[in-house]
C-alpha atoms as a PDB file:
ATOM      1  CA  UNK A   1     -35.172  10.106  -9.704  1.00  0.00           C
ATOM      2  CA  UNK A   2     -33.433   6.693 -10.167  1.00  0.00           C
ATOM      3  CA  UNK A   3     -34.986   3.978 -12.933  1.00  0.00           C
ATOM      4  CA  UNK A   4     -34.111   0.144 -13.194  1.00  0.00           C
ATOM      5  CA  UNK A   5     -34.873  -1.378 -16.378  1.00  0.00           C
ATOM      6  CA  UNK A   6     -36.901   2.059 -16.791  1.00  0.00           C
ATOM      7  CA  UNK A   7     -38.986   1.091 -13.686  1.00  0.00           C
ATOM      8  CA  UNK A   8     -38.594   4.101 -11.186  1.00  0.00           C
ATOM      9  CA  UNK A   9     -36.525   3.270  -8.050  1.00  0.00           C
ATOM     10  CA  UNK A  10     -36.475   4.119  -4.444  1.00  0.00           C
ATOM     11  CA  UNK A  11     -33.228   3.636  -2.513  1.00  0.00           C
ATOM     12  CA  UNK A  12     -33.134   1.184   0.311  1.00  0.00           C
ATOM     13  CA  UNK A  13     -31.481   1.703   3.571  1.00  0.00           C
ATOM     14  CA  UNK A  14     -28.807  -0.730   2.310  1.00  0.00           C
ATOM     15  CA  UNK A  15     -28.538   1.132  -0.919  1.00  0.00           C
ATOM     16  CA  UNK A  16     -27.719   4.307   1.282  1.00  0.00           C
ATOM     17  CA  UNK A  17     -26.019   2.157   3.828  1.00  0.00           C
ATOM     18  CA  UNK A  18     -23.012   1.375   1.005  1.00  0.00           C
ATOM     19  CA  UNK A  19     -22.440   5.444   0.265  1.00  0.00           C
ATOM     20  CA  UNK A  20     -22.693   6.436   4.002  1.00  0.00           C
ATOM     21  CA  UNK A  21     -20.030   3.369   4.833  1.00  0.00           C
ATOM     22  CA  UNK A  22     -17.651   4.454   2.482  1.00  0.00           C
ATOM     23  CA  UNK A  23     -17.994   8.907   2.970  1.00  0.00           C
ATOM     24  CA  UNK A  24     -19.523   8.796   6.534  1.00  0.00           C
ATOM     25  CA  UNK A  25     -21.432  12.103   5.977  1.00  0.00           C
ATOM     26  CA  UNK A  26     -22.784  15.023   3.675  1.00  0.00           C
ATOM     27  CA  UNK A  27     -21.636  17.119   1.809  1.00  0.00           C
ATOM     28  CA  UNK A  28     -19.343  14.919  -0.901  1.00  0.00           C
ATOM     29  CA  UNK A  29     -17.710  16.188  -3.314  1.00  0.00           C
ATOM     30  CA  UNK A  30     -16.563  14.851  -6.962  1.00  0.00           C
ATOM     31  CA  UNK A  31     -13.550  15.975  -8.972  1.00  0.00           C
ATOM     32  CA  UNK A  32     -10.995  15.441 -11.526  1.00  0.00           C
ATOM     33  CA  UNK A  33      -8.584  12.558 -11.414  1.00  0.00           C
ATOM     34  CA  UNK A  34      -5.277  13.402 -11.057  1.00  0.00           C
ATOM     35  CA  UNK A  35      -4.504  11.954 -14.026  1.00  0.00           C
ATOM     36  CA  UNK A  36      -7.003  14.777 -15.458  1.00  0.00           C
ATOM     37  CA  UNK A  37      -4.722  17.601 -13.788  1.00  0.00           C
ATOM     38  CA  UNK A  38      -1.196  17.867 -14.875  1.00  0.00           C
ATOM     39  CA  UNK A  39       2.019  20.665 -14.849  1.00  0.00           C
ATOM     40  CA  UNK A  40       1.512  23.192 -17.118  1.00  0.00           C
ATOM     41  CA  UNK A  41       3.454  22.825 -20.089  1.00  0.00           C
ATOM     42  CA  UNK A  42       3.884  26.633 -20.037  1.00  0.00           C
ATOM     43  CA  UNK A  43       7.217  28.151 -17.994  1.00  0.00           C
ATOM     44  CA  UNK A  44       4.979  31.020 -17.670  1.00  0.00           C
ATOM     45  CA  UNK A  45       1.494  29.429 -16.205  1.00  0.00           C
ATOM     46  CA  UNK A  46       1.849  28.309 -12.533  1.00  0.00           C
ATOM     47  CA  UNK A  47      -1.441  26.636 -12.495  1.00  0.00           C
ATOM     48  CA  UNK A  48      -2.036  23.429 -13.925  1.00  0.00           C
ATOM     49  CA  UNK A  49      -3.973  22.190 -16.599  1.00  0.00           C
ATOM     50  CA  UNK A  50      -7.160  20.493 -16.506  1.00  0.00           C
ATOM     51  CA  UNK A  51     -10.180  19.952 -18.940  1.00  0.00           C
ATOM     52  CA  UNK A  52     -12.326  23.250 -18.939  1.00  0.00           C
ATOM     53  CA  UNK A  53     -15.193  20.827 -18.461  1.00  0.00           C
ATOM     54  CA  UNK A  54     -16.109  17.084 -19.587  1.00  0.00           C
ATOM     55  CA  UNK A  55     -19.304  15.639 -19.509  1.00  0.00           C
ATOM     56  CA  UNK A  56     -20.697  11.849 -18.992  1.00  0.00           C
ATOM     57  CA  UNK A  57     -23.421   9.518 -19.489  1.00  0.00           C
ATOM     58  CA  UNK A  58     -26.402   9.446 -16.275  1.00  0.00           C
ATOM     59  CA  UNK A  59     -27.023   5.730 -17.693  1.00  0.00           C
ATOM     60  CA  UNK A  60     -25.018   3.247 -17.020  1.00  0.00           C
ATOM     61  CA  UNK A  61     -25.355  -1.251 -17.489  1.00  0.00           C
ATOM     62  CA  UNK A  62     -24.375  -3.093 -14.919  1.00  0.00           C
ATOM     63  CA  UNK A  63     -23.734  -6.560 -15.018  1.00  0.00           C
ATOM     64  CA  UNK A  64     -24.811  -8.895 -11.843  1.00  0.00           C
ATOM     65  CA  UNK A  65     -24.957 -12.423 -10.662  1.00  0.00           C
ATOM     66  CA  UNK A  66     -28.386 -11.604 -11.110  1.00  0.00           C
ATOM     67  CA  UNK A  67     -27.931 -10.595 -14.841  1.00  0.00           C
ATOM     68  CA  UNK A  68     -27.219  -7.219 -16.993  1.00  0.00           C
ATOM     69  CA  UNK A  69     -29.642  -4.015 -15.362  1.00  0.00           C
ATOM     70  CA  UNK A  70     -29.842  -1.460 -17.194  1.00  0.00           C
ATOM     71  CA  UNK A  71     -29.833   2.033 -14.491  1.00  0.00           C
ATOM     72  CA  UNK A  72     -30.275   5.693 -14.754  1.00  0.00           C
ATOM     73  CA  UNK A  73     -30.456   9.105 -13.263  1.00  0.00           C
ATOM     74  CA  UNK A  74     -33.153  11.808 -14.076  1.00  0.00           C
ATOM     75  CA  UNK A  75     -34.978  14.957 -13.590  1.00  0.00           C
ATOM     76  CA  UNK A  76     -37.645  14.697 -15.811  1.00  0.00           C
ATOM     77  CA  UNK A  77     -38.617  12.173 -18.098  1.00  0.00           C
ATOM     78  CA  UNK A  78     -40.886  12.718 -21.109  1.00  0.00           C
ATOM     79  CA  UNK A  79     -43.198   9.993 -22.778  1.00  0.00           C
ATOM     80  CA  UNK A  80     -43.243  10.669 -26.589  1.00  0.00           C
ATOM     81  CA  UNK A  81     -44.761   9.021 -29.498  1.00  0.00           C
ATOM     82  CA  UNK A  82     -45.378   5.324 -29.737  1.00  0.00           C
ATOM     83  CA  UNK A  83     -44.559   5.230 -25.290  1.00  0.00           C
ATOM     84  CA  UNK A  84     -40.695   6.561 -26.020  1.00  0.00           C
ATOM     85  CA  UNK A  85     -39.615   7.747 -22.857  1.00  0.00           C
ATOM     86  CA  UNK A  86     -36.760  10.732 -22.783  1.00  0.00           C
ATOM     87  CA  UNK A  87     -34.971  11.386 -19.993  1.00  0.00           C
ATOM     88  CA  UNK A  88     -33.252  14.327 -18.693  1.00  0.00           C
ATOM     89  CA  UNK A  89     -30.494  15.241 -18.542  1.00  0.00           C
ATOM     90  CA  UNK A  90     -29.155  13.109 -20.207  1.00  0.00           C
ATOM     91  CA  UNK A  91     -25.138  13.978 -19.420  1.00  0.00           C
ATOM     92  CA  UNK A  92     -23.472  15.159 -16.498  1.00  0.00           C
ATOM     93  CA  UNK A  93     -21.652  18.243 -17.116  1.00  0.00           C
ATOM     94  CA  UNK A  94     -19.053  18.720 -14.903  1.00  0.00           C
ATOM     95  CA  UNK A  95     -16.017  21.654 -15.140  1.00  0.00           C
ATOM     96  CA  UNK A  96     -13.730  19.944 -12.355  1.00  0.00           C
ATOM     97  CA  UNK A  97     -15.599  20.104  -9.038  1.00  0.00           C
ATOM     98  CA  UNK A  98     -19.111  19.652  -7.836  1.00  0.00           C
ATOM     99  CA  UNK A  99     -20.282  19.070  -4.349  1.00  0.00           C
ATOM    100  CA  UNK A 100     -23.419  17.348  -3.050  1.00  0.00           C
ATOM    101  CA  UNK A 101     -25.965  18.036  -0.456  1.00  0.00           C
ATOM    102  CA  UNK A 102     -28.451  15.392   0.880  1.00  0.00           C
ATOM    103  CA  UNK A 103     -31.165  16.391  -1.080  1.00  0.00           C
ATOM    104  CA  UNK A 104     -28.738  14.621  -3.828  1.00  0.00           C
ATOM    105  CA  UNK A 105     -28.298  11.153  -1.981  1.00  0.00           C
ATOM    106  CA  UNK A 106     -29.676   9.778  -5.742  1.00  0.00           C
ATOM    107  CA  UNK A 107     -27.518  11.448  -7.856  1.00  0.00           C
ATOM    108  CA  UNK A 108     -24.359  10.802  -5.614  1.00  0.00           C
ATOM    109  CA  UNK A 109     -25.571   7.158  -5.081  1.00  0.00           C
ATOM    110  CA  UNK A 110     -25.702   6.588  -8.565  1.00  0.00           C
ATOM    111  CA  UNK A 111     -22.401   8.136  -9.795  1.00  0.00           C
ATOM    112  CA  UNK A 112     -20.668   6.034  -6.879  1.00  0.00           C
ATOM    113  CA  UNK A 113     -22.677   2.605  -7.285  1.00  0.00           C
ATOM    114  CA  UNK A 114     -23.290   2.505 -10.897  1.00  0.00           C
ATOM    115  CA  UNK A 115     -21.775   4.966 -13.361  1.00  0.00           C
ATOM    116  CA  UNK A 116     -18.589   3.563 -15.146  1.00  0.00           C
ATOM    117  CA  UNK A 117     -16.674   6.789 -15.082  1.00  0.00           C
ATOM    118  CA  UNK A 118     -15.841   7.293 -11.747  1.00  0.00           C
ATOM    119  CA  UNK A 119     -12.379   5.965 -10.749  1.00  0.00           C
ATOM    120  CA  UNK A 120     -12.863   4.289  -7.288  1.00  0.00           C
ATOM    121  CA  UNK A 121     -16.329   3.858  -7.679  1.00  0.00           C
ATOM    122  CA  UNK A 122     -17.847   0.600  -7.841  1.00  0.00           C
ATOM    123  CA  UNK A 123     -18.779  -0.018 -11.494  1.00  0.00           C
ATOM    124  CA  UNK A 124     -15.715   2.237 -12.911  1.00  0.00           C
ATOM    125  CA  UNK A 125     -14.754   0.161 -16.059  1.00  0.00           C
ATOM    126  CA  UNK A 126     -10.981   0.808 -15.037  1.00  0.00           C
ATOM    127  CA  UNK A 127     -10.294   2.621 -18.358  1.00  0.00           C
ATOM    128  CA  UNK A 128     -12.036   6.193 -19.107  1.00  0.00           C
ATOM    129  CA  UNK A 129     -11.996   8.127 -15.787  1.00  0.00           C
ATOM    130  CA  UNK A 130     -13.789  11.191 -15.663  1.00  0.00           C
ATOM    131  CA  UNK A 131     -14.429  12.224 -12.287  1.00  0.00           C
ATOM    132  CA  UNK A 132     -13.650  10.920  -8.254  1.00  0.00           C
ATOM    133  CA  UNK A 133     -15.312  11.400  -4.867  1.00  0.00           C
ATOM    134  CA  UNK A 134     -13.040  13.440  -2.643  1.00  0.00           C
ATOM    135  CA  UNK A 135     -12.795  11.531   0.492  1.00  0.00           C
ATOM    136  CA  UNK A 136     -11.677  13.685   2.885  1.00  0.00           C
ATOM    137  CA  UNK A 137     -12.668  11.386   6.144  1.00  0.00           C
ATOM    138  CA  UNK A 138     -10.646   8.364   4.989  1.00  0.00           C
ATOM    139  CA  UNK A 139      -7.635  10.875   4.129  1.00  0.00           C
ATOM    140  CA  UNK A 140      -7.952  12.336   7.119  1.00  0.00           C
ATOM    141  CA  UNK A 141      -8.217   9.348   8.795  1.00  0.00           C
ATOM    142  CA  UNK A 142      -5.092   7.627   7.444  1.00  0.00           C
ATOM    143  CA  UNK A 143      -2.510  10.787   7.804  1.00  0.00           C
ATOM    144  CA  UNK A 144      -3.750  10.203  11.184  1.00  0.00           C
ATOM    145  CA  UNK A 145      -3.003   6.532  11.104  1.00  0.00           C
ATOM    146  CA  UNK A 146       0.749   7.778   9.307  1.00  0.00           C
ATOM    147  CA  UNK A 147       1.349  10.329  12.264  1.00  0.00           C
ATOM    148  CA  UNK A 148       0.125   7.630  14.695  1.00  0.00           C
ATOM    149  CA  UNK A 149       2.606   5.563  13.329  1.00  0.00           C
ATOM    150  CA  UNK A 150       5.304   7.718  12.861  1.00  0.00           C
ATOM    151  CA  UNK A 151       5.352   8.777  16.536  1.00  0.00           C
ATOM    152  CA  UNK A 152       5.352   5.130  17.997  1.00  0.00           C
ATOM    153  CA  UNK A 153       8.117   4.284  15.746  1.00  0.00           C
ATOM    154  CA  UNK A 154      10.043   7.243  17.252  1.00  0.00           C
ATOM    155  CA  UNK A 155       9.140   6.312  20.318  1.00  0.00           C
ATOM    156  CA  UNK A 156      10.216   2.884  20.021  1.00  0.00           C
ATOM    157  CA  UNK A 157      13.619   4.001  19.302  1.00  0.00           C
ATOM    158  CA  UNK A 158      14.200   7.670  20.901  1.00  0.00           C
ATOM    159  CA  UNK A 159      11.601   6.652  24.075  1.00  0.00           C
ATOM    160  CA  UNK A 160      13.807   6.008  26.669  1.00  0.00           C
ATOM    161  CA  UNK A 161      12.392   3.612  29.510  1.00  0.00           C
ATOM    162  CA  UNK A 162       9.195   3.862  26.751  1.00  0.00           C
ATOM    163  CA  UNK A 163      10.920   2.824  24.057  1.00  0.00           C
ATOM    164  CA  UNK A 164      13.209  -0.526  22.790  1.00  0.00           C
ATOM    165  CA  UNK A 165      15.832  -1.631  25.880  1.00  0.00           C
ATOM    166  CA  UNK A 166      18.987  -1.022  23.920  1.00  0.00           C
ATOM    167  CA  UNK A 167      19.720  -5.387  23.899  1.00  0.00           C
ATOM    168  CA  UNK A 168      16.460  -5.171  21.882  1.00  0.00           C
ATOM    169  CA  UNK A 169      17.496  -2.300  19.535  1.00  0.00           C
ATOM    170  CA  UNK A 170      20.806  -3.592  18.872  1.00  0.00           C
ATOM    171  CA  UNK A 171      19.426  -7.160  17.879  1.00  0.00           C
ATOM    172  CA  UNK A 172      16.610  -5.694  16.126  1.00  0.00           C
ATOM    173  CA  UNK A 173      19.581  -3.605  14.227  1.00  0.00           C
ATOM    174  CA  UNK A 174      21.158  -7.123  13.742  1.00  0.00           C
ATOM    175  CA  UNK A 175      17.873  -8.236  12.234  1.00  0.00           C
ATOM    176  CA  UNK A 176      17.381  -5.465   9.944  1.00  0.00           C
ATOM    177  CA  UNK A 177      21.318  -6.505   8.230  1.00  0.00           C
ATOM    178  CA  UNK A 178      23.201  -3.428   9.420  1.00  0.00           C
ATOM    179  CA  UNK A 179      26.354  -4.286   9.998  1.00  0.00           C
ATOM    180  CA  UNK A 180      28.765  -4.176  12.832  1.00  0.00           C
ATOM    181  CA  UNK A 181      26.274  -2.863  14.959  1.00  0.00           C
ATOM    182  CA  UNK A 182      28.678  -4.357  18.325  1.00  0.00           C
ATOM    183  CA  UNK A 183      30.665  -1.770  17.152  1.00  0.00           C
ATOM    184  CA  UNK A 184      28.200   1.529  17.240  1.00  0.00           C
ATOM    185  CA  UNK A 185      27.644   3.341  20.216  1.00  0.00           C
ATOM    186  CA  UNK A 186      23.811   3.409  21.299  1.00  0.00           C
ATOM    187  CA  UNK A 187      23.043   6.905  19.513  1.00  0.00           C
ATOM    188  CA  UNK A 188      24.737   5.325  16.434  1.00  0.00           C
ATOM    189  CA  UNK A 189      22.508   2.248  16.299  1.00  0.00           C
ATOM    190  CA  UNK A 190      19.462   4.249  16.990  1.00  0.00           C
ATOM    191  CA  UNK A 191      20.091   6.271  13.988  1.00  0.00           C
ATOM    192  CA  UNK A 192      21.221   3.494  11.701  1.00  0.00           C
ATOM    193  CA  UNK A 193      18.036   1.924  12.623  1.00  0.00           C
ATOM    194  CA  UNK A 194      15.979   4.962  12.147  1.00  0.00           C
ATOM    195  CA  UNK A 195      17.598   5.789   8.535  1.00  0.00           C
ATOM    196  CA  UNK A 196      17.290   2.079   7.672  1.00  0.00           C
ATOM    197  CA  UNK A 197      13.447   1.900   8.084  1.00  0.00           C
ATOM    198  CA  UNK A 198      12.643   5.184   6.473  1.00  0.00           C
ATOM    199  CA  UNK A 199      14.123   3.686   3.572  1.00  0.00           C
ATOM    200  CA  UNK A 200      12.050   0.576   3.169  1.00  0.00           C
ATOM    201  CA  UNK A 201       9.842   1.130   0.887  1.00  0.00           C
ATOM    202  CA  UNK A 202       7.823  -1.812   1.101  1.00  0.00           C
ATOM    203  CA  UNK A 203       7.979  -2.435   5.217  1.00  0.00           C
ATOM    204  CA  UNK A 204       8.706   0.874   6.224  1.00  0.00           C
ATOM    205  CA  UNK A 205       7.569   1.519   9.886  1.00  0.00           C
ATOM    206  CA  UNK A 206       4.824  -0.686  10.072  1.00  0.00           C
ATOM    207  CA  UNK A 207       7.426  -3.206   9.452  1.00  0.00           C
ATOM    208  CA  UNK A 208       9.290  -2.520  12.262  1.00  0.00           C
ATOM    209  CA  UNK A 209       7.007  -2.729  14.702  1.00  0.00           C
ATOM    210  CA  UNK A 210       5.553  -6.092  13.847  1.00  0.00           C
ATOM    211  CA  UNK A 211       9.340  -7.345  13.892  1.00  0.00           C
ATOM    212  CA  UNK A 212       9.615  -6.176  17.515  1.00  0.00           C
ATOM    213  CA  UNK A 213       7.355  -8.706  18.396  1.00  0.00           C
ATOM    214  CA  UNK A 214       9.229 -11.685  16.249  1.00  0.00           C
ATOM    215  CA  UNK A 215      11.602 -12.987  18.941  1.00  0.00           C
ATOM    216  CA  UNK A 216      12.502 -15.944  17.040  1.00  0.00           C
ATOM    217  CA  UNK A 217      12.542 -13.844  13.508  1.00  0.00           C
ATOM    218  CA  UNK A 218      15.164 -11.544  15.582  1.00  0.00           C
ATOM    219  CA  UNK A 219      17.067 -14.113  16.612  1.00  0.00           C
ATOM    220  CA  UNK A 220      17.794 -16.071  14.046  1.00  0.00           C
ATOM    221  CA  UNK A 221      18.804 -12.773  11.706  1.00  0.00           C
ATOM    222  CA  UNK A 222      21.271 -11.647  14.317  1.00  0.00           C
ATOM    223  CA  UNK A 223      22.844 -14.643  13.908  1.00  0.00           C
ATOM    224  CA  UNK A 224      23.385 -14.724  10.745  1.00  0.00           C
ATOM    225  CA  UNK A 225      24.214 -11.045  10.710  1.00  0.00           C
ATOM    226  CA  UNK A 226      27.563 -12.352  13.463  1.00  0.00           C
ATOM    227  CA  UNK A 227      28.606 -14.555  11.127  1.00  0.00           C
ATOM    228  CA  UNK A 228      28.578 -11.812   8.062  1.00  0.00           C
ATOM    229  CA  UNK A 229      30.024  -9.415  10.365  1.00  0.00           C
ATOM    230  CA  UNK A 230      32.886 -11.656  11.120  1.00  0.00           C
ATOM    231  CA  UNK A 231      33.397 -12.429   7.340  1.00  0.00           C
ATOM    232  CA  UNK A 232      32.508 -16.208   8.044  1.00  0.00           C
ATOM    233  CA  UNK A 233      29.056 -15.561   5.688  1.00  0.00           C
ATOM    234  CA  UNK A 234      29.418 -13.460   2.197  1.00  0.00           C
ATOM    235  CA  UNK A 235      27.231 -12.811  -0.605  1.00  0.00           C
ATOM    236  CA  UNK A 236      28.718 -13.577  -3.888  1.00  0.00           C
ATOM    237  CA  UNK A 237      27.120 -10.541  -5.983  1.00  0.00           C
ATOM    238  CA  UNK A 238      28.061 -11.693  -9.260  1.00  0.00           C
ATOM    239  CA  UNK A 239      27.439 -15.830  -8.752  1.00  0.00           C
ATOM    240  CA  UNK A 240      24.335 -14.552  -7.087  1.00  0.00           C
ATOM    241  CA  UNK A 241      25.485 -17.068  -4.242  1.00  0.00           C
ATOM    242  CA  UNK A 242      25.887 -17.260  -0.367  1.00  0.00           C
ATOM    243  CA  UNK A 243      29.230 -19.031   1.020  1.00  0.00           C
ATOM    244  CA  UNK A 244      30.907 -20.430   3.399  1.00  0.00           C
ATOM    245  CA  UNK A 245      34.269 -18.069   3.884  1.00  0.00           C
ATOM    246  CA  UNK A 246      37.237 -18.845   5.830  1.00  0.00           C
ATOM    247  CA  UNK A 247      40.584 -16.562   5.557  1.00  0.00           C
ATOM    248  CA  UNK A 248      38.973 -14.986   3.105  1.00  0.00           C
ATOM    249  CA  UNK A 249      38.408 -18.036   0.507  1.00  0.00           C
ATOM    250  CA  UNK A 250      35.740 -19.479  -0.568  1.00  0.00           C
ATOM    251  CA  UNK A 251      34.878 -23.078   1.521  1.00  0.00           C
ATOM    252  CA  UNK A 252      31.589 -23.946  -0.277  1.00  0.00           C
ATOM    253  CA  UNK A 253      28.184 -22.558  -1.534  1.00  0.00           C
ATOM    254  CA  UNK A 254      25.190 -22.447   0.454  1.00  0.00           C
ATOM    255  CA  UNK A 255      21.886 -21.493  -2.025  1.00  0.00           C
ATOM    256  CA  UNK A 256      21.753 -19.422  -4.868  1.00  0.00           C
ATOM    257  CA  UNK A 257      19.501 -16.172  -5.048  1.00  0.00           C
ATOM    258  CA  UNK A 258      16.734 -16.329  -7.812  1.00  0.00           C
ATOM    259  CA  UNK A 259      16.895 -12.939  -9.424  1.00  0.00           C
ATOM    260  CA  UNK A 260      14.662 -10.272  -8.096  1.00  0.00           C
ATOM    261  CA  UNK A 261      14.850 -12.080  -4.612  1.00  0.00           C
ATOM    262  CA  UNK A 262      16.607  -9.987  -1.211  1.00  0.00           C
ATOM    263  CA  UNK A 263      19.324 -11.929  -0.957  1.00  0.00           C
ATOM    264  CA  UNK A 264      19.361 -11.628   3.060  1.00  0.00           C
ATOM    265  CA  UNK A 265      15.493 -12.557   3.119  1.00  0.00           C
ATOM    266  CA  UNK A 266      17.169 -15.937   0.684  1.00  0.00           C
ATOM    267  CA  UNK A 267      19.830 -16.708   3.013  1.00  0.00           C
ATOM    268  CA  UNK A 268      17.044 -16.886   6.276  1.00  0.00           C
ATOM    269  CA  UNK A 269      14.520 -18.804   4.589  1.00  0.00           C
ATOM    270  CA  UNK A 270      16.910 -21.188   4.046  1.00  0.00           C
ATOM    271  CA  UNK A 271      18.126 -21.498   7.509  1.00  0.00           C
ATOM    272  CA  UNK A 272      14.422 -22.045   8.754  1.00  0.00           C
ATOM    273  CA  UNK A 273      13.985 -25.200   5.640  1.00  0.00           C
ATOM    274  CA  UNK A 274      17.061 -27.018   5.807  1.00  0.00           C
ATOM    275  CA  UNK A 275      18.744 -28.580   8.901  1.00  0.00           C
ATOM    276  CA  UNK A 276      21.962 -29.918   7.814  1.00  0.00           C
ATOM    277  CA  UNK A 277      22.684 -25.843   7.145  1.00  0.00           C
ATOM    278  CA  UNK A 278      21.400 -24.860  10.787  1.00  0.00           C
ATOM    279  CA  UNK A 279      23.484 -27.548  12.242  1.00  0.00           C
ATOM    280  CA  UNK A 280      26.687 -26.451  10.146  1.00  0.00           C
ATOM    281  CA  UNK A 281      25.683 -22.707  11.873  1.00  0.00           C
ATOM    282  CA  UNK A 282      25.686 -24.225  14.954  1.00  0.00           C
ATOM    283  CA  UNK A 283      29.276 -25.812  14.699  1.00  0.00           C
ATOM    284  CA  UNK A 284      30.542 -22.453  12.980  1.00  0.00           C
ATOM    285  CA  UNK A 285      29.663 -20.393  16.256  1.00  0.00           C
ATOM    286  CA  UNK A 286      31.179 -22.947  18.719  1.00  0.00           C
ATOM    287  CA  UNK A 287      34.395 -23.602  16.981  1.00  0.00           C
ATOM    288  CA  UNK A 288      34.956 -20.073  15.452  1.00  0.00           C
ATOM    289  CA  UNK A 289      36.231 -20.960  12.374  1.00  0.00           C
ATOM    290  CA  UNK A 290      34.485 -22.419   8.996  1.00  0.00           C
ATOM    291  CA  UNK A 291      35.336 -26.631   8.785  1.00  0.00           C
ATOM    292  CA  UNK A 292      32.686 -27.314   6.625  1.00  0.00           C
ATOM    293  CA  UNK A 293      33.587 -30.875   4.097  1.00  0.00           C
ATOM    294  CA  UNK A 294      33.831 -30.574   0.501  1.00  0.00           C
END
């Protein structure tokens, strides 16, 4: 049974609505954090360890726009001397793993909606995590997402009359900073492309397919890429600068990278924000050769 303010309470279809949103179904299950289960220090003990068992409070406060509730979970309560109430059980004791039926919508509602040791959960106080609902529909659901992915960004590039014309994958290649790509053969780009993406931590593959569809983003990259690739454009690594080069000298200073920046992601936003330096781009790729004035 669940108690507000030690009123008895009766779940809602919203109430329910929140857990079924979130899990979908019965049975859930709780367990241990990772953080909870770690590498046996022992050479000898292939198993890792974890807490034998742990137990936590079925009360919890909860603080709302509305102002601080007070909630718990019981099985029985008691009314003692002088109108005390006692409720229990008063902990949860829990040895790693415990799965719930839908006889237990209360219980599960409550360790998911209110208790404060639940990492993920709604009220977890971000500090003392004890236990976790094992979501097995949204993990399921997003390998499938990462598979989903995976195999159009594949397709994209290995797909034949499905996938990227080659123009496309070469300026896209171009876009991504790989240099020389004029100079790789088709399989060579497609690889270069493929081994540059899979290393993006940040963009990775989702990346890549959102770029396919920046026509302007692709262009504009590629060109600058041309004029690295025919040493007109260099990155000064220790001035933390981009330059003008011609014959191999320095001509002048474009903008300076702020530390922690990308420096090619630097050098394109300030192509798109200043016009005197698309103009000098401009007279670069006509003439062939670097005239800008001191």
């Amino acid at each position: 049974m669940l108690y507000k303010n030690d009123e008895p309470y009766k779940l809602l279809p919203n109430d329910t609505k929140v857990l079924f949103d979130k899990f979908k179904k019965f049975p859930l299950t709780i367990i241990y954090p990772p953080e909870r289960v770690v590498k046996s220090r022992s050479k000898e003990n292939t198993t890792p360890d974890k807490p034998n068992s742990m137990s936590f409070p079925l009360s919890a406060t909860v603080k709302s726009i509305k102002g601080t509730e007070h909630w718990r979970y019981a099985e029985n309560v008691i009314i003692k001397e002088h109108g005390v109430r006692k409720y229990t059980p008063k902990n949860f004791h829990f040895n790693g793993q415990f799965s719930f039926e839908e006889k237990d919508v209360e219980l599960a509602w409550f360790l998911y909606t209110k208790s404060s040791y639940g990492k993920g959960c709604l009220n977890y106080n971000g500090k003392t995590a004890k236990f976790m609902f094992e979501d097995k529909i949204s993990e399921a659901e997003r390998k499938a997402d990462v598979e989903s992915e995976k195999t159009r960004f594949k397709n994209m590039i290995y797909g034949g009359e499905l996938g990227l014309s080659e123009e496309r994958l070469r300026a896209v290649a171009k876009a991504y900073n790989i240099r020389n790509v004029d100079n790789l053969s088709y399989s060579q780009v497609k690889l270069a492309v493929e081994h540059t993406v899979e290393r993006d931590t940040k963009g990775g593959m989702k990346k890549f397919i959102e770029m396919t569809h920046m026509d302007d983003f692709i262009k504009t990259r590629s060109r600058l890429q041309v004029l690295l690739d025919s040493a007109k454009l260099r990155y000064d690594i220790p001035k933390k600068e981009w330059q003008w080069i011609e014959d191999g000298k320095r001509v002048e200073g474009i903008c300076k990278v702020p530390p922690g920046a990308n420096p090619n992601d630097v050098l394109y936003d300030h192509f798109m924000g200043n016009r005197s330096f698309q103009e000098t781009v401009e007279l670069v790729e006509k003439a062939g050769k670097v005239t800008v004035e001191e």
